[in-house]
N, C-alpha and C. Protein backbone atom coordinates (compact mmCIF):
# COMPACT_ATOMS: atom_id res chain seq x y z
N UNK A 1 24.81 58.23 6.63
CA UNK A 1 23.59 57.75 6.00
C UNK A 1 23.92 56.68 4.96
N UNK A 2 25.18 57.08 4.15
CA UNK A 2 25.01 56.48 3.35
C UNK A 2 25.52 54.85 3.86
N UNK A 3 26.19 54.69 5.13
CA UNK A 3 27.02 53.28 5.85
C UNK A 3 25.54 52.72 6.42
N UNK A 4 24.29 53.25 6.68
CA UNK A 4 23.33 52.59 7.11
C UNK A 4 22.27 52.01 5.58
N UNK A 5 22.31 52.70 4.50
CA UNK A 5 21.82 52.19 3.25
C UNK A 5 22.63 50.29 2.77
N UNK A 6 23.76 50.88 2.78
CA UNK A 6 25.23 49.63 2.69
C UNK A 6 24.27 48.78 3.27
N UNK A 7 24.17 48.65 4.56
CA UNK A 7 24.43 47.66 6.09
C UNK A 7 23.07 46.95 5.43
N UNK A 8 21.42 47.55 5.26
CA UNK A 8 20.68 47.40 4.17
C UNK A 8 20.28 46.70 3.24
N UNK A 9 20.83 47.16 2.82
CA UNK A 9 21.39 46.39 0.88
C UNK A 9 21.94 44.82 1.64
N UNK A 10 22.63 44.84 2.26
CA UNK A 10 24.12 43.69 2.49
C UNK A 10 22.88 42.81 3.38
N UNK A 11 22.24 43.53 4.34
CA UNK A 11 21.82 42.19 4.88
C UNK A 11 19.98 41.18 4.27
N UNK A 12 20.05 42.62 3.03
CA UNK A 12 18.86 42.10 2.25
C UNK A 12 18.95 41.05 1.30
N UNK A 13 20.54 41.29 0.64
CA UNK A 13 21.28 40.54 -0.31
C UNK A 13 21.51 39.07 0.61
N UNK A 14 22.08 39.08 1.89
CA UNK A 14 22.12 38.02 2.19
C UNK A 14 21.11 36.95 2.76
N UNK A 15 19.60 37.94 2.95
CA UNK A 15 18.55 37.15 3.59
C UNK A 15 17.97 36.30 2.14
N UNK A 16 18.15 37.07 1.33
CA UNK A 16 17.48 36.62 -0.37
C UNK A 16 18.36 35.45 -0.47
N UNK A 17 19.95 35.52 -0.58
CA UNK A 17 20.55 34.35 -1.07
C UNK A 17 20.53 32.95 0.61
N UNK A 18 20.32 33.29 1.40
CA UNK A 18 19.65 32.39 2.32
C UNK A 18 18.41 31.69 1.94
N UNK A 19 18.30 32.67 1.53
CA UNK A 19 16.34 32.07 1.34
C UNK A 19 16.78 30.92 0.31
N UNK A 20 17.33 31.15 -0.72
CA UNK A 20 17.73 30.10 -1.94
C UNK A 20 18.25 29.41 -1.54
N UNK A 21 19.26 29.15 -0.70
CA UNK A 21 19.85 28.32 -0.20
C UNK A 21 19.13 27.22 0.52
N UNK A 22 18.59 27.91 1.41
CA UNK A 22 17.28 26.97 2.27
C UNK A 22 16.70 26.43 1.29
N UNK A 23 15.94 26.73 0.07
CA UNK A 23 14.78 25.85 -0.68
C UNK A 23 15.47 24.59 -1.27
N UNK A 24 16.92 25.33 -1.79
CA UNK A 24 17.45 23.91 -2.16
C UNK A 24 17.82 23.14 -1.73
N UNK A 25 18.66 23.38 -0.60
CA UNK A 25 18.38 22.45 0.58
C UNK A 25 16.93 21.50 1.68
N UNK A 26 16.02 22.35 1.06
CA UNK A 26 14.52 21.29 1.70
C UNK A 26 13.96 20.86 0.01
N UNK A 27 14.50 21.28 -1.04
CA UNK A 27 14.02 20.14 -1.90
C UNK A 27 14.83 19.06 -2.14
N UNK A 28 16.18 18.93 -1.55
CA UNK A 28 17.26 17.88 -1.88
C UNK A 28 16.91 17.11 -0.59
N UNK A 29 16.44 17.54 0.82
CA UNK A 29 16.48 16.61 1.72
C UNK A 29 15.18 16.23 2.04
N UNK A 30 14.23 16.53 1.36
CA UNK A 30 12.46 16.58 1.44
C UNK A 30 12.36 14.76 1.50
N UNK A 31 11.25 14.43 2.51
CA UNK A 31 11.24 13.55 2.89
C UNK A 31 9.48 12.98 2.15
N UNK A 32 9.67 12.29 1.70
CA UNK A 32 8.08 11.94 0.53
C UNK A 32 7.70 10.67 1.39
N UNK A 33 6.23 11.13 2.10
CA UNK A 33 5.71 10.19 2.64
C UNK A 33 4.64 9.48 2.20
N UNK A 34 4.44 8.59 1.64
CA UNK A 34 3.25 7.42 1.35
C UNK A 34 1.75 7.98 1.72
N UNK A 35 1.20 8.31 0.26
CA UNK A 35 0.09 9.15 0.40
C UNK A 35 -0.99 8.16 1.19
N UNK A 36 -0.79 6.76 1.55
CA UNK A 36 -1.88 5.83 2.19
C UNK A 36 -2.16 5.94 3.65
N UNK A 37 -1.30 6.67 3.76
CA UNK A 37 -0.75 6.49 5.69
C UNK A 37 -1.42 7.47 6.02
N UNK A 38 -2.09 8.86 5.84
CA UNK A 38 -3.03 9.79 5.70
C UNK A 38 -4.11 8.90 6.09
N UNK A 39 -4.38 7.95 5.02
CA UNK A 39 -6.09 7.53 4.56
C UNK A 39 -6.01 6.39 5.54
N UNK A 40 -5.25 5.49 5.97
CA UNK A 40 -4.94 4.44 6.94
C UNK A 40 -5.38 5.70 8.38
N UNK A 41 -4.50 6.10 8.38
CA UNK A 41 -4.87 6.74 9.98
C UNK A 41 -6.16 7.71 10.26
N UNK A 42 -6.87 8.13 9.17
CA UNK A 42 -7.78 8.23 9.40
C UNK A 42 -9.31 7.23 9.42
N UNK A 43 -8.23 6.11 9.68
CA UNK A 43 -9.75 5.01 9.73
C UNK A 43 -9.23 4.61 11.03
N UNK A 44 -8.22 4.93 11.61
CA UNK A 44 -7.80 4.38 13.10
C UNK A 44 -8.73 5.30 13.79
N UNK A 45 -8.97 5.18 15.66
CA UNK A 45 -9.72 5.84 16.05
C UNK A 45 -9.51 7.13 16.51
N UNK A 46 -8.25 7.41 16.52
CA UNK A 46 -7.21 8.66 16.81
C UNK A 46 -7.46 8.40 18.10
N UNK A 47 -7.40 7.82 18.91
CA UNK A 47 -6.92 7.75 20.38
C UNK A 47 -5.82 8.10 20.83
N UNK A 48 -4.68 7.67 20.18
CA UNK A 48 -3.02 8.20 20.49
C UNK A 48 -2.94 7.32 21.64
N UNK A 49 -3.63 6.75 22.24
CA UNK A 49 -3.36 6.08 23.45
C UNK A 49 -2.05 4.74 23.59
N UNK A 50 -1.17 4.34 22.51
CA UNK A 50 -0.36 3.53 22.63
C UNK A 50 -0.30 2.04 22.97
N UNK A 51 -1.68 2.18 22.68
CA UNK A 51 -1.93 0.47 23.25
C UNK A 51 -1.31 -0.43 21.80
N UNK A 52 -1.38 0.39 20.86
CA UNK A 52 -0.78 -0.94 19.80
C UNK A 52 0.49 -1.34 19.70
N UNK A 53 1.34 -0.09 20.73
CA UNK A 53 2.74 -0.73 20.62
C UNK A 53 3.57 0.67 19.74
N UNK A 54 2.78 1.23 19.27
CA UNK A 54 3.39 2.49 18.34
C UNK A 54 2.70 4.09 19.47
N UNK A 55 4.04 4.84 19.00
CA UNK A 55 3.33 6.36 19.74
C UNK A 55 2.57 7.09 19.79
N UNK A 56 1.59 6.56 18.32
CA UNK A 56 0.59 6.99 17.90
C UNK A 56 -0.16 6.17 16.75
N UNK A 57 -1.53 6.92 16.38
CA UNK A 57 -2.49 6.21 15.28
C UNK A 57 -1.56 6.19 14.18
N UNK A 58 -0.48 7.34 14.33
CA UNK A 58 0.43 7.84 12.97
C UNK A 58 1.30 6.00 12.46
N UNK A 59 1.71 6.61 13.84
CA UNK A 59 2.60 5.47 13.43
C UNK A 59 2.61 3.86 13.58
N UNK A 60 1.11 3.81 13.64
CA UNK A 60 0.17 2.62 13.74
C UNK A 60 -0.49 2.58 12.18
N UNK A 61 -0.33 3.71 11.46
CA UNK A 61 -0.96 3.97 10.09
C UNK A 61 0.13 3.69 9.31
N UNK A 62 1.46 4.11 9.63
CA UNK A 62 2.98 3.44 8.77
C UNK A 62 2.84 2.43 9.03
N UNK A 63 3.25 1.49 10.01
CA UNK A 63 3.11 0.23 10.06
C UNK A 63 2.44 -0.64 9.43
N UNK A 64 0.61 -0.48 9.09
CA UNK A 64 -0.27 -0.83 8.55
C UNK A 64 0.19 -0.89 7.05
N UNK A 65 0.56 0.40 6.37
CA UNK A 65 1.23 0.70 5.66
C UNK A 65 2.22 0.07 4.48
N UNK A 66 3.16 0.24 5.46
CA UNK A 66 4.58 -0.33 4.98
C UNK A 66 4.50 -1.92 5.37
N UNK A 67 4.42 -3.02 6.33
CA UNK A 67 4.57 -4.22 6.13
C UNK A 67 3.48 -5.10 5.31
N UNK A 68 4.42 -6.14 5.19
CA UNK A 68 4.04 -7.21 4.43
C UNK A 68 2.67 -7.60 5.08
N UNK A 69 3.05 -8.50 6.42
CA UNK A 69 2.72 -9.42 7.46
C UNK A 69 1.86 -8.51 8.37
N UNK A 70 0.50 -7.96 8.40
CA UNK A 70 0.25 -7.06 9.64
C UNK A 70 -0.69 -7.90 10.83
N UNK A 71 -0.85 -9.24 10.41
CA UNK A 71 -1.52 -10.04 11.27
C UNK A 71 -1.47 -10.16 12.70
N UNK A 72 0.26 -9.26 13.10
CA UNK A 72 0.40 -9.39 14.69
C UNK A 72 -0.32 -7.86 15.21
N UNK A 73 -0.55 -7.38 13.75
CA UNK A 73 -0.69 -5.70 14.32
C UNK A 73 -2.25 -5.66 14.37
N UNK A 74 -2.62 -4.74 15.61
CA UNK A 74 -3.94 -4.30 16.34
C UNK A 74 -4.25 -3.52 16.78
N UNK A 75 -5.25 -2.28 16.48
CA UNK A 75 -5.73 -1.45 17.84
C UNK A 75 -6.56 -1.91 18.36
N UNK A 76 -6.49 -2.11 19.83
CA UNK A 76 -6.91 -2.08 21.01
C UNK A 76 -8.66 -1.44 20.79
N UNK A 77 -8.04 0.15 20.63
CA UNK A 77 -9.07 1.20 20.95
C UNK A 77 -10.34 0.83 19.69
N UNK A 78 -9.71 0.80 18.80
CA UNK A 78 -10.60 0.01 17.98
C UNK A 78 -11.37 -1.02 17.82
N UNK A 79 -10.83 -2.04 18.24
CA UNK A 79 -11.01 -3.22 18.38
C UNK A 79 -12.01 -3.44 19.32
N UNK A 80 -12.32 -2.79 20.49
CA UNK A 80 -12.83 -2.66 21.85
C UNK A 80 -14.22 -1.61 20.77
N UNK A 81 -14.04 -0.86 20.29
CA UNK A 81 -15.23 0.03 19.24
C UNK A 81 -15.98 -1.10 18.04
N UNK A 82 -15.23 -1.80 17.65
CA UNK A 82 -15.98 -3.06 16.80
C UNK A 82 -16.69 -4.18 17.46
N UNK A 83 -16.58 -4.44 18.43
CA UNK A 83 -16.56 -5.32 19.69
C UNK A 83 -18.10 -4.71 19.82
N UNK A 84 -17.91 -3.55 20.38
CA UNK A 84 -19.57 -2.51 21.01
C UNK A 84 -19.99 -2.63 19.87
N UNK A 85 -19.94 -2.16 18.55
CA UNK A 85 -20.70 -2.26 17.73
C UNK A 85 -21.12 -3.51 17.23
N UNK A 86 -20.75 -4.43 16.90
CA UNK A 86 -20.75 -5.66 16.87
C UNK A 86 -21.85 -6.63 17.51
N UNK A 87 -21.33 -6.14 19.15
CA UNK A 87 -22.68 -6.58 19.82
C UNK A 87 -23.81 -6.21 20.20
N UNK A 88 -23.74 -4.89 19.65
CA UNK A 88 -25.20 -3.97 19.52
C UNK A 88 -25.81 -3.96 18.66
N UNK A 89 -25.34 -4.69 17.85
CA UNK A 89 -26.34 -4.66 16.12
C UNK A 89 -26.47 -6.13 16.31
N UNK A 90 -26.05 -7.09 16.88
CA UNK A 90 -26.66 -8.24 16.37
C UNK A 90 -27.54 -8.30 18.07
N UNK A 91 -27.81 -7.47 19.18
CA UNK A 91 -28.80 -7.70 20.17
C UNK A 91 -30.07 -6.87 19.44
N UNK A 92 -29.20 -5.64 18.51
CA UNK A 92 -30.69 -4.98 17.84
C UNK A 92 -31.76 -6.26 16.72
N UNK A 93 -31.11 -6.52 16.10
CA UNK A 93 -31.42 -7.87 14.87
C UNK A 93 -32.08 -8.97 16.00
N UNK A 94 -31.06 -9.75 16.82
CA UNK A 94 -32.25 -10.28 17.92
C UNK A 94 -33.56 -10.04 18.34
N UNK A 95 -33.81 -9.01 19.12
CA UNK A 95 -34.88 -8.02 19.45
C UNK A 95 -35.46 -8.35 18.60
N UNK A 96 -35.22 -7.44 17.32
CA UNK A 96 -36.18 -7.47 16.30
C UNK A 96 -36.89 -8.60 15.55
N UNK A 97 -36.16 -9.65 15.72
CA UNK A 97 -36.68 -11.19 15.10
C UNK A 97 -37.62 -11.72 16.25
N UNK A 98 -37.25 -11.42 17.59
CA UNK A 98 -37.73 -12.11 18.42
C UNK A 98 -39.46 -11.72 18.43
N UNK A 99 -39.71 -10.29 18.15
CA UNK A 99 -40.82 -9.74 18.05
C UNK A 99 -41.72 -9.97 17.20
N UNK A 100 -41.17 -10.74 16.42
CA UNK A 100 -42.19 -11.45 15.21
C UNK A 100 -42.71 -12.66 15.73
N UNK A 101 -43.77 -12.75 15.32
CA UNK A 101 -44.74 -14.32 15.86
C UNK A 101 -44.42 -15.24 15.33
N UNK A 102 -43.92 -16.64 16.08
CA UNK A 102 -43.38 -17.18 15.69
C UNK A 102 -41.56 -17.65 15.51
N UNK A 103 -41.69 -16.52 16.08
CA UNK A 103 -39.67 -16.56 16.08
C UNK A 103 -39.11 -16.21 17.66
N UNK A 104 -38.38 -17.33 17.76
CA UNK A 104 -38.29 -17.62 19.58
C UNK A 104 -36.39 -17.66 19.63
N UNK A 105 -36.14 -16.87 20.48
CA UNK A 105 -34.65 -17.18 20.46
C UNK A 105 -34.14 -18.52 21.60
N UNK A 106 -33.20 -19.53 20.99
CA UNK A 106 -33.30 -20.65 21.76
C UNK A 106 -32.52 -20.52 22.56
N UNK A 107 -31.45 -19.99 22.83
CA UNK A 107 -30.96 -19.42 24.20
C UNK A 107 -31.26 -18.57 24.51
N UNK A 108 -31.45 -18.54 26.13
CA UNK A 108 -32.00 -17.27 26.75
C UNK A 108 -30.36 -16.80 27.36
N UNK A 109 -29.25 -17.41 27.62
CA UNK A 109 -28.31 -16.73 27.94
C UNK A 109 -27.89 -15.47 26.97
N UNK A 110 -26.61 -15.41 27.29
CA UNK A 110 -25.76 -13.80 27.31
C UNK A 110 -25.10 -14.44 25.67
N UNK A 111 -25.23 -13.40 24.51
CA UNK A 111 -24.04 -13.45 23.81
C UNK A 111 -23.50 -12.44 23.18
N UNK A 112 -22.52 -12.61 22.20
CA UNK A 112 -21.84 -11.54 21.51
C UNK A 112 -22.38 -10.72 20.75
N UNK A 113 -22.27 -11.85 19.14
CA UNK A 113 -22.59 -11.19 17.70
C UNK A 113 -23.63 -12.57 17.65
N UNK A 114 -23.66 -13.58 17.83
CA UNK A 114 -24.44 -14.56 17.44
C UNK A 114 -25.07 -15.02 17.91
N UNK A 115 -25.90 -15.18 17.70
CA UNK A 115 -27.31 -16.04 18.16
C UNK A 115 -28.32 -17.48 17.35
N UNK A 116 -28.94 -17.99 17.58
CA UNK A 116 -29.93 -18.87 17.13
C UNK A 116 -31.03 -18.38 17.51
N UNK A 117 -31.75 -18.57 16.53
CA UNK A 117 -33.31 -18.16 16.71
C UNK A 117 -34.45 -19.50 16.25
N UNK A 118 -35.27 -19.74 16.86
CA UNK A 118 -36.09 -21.33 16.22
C UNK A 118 -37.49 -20.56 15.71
N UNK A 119 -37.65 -20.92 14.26
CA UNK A 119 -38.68 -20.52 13.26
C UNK A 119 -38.93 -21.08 12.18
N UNK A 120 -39.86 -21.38 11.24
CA UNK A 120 -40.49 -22.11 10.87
C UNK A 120 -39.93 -21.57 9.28
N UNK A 121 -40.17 -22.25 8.35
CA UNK A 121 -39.98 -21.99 6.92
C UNK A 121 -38.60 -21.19 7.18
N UNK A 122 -37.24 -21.49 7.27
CA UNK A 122 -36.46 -21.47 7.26
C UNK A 122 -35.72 -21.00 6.25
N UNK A 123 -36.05 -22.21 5.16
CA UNK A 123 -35.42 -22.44 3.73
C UNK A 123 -35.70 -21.39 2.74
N UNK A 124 -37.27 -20.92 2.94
CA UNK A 124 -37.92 -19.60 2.36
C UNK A 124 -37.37 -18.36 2.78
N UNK A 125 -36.82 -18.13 4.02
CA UNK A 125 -37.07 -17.34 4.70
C UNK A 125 -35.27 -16.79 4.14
N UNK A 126 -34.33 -17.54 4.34
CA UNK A 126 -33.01 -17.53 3.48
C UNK A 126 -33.21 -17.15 2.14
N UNK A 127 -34.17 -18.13 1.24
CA UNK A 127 -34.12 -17.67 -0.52
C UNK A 127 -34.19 -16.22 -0.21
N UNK A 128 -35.57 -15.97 0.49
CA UNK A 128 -35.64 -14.36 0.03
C UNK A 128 -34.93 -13.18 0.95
N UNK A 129 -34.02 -13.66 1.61
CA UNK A 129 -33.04 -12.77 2.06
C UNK A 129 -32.01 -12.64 1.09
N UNK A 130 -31.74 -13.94 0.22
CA UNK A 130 -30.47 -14.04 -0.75
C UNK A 130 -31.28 -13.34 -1.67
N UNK A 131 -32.50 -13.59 -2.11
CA UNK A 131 -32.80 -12.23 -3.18
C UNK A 131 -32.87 -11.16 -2.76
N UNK A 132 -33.04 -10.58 -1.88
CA UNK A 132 -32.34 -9.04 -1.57
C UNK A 132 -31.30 -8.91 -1.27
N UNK A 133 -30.31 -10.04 -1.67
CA UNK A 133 -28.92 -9.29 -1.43
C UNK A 133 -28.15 -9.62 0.14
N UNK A 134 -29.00 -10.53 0.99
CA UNK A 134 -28.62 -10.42 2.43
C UNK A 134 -27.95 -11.62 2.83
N UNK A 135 -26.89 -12.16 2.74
CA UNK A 135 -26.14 -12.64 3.86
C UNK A 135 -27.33 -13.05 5.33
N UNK A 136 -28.21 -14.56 4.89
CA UNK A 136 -28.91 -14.58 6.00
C UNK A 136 -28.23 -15.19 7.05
N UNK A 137 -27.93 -16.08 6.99
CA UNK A 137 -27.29 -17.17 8.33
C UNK A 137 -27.22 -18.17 8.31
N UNK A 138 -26.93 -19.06 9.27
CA UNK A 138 -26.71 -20.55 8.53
C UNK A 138 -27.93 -20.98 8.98
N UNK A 139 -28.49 -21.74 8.16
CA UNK A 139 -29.25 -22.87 8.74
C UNK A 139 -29.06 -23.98 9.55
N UNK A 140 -29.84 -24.30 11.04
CA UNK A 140 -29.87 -25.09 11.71
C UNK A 140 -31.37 -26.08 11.80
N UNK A 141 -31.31 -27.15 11.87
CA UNK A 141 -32.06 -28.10 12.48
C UNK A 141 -33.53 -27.25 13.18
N UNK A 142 -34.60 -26.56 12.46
CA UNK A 142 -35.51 -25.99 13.48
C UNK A 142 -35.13 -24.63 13.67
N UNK A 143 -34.51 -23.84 12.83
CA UNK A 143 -33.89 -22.61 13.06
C UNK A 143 -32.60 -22.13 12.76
N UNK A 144 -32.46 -21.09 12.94
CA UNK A 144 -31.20 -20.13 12.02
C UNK A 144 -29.98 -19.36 13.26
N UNK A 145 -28.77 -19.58 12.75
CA UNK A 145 -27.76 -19.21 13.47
C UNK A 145 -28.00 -17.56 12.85
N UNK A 146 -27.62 -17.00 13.66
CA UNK A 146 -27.44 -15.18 12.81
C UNK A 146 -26.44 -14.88 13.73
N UNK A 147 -25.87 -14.12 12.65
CA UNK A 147 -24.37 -13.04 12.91
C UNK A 147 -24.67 -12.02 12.33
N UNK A 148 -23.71 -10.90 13.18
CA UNK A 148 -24.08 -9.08 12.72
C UNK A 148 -22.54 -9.06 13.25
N UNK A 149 -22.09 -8.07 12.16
CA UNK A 149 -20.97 -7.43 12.66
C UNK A 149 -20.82 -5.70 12.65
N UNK A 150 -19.96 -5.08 12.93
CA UNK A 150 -19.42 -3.86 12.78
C UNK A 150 -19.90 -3.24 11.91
N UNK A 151 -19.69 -3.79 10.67
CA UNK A 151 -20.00 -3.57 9.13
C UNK A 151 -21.02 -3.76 8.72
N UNK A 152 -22.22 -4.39 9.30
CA UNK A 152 -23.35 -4.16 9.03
C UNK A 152 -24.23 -3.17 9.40
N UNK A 153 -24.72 -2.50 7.95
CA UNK A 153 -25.56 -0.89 8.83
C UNK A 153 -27.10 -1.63 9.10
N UNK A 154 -27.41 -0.46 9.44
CA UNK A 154 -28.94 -0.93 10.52
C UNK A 154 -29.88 -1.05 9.36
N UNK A 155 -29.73 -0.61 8.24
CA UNK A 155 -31.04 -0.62 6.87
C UNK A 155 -31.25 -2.25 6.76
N UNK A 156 -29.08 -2.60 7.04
CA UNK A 156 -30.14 -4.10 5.98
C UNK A 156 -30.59 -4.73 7.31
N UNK A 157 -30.35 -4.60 8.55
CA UNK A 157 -31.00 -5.38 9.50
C UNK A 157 -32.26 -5.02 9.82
N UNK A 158 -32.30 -3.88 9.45
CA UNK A 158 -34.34 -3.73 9.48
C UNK A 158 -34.97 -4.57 8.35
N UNK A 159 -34.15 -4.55 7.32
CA UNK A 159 -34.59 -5.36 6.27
C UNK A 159 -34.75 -6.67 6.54
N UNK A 160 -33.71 -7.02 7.20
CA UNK A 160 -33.95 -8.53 7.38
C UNK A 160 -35.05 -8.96 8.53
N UNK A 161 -35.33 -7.77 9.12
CA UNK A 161 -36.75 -7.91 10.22
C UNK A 161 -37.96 -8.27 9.27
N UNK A 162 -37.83 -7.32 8.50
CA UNK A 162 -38.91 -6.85 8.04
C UNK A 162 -39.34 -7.99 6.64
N UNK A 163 -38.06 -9.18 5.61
CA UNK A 163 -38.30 -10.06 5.11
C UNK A 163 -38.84 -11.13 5.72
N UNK A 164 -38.14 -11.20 7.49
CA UNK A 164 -38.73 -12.66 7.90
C UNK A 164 -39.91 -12.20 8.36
N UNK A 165 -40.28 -11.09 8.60
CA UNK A 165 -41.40 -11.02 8.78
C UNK A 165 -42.92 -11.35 7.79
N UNK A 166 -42.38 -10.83 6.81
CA UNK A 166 -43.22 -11.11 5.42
C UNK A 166 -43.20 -12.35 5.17
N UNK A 167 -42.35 -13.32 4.84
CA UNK A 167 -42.07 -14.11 4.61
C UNK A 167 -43.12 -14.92 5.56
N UNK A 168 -43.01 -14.58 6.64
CA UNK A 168 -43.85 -15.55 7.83
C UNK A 168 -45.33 -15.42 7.83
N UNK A 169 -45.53 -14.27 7.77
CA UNK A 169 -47.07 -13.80 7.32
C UNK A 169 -47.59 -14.82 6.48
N UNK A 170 -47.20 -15.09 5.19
CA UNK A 170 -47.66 -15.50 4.38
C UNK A 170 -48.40 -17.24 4.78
């Protein structure tokens, strides 16, 4: 009894001084990773799909990360998601201008993010988009270039329906 208490003791003594051993050994070789690369890869689309050239969003989020120069660097999966959004908010903003009286889109072909639209009081119709804050478009000759991107949410493009609309009323 008492050679099985020993055996016990001895291999409790040695799991304890293992255990110490191990911690100091993973706090001397602990590897400290860049708290940004978290917050970077969670704005990637988590696809994992490898189209950027890395094995993952992870290591599409170091990259982003750590270099200087990221101008050659791209997701795909993303990119192809800004793209759809992109051209769905500025066909929604189309639509919606087109439905106002008075506002005619001058190409009838196919486009992206941009368009021209031909409408009247122009110059007004810009002031009071810049007083609410809106990024209207450029002015053209008889009408307005408009762009929508990714980054634009749908409030201010109802808004901007809803200024040229007022605006035109008047």
């Amino acid at each position: 009894m008492e050679v099985l208490l020993y055996t016990i003791l001895t291999l409790c003594v040695l799991g304890v001084l293992a255990a110490i051993v191990l911690y100091f050994v993973a706090r001397k070789f602990r590897v400290e990773e860049d708290p940004r690369i978290d917050v970077v890869e969670k704005m990637l689309p988590g696809a994992n799909c490898g189209g950027c050239g890395f094995a993952g969003c992870r290591g599409m989020a170091d990259a982003l990360v750590k270099r200087e120069d990221i101008s050659e660097l791209f997701c795909p999966e993303g990119l192809a998601e800004a793209a759809r959004q992109s051209m769905a908010k500025a066909h929604y903003l189309a639509r919606g201008l087109a439905a106002i009286e008075g506002v005619t889109l001058r190409y009838s072909g196919e486009f992206f993010h941009e368009f021209v639209t031909d409408l009247p009081k122009q110059d007004e119709i810009l002031a009071a988009l810049e007083q609410a804050d809106i990024l209207g478009g450029l002015p053209l000759e008889g009408g307005i270039l408009w762009c929508a991107t990714e980054k634009v949410p749908r409030e201010a493009l109802d808004r901007t329906i809803a200024i040229v609309k007022e605006v035109l009323s008047k």
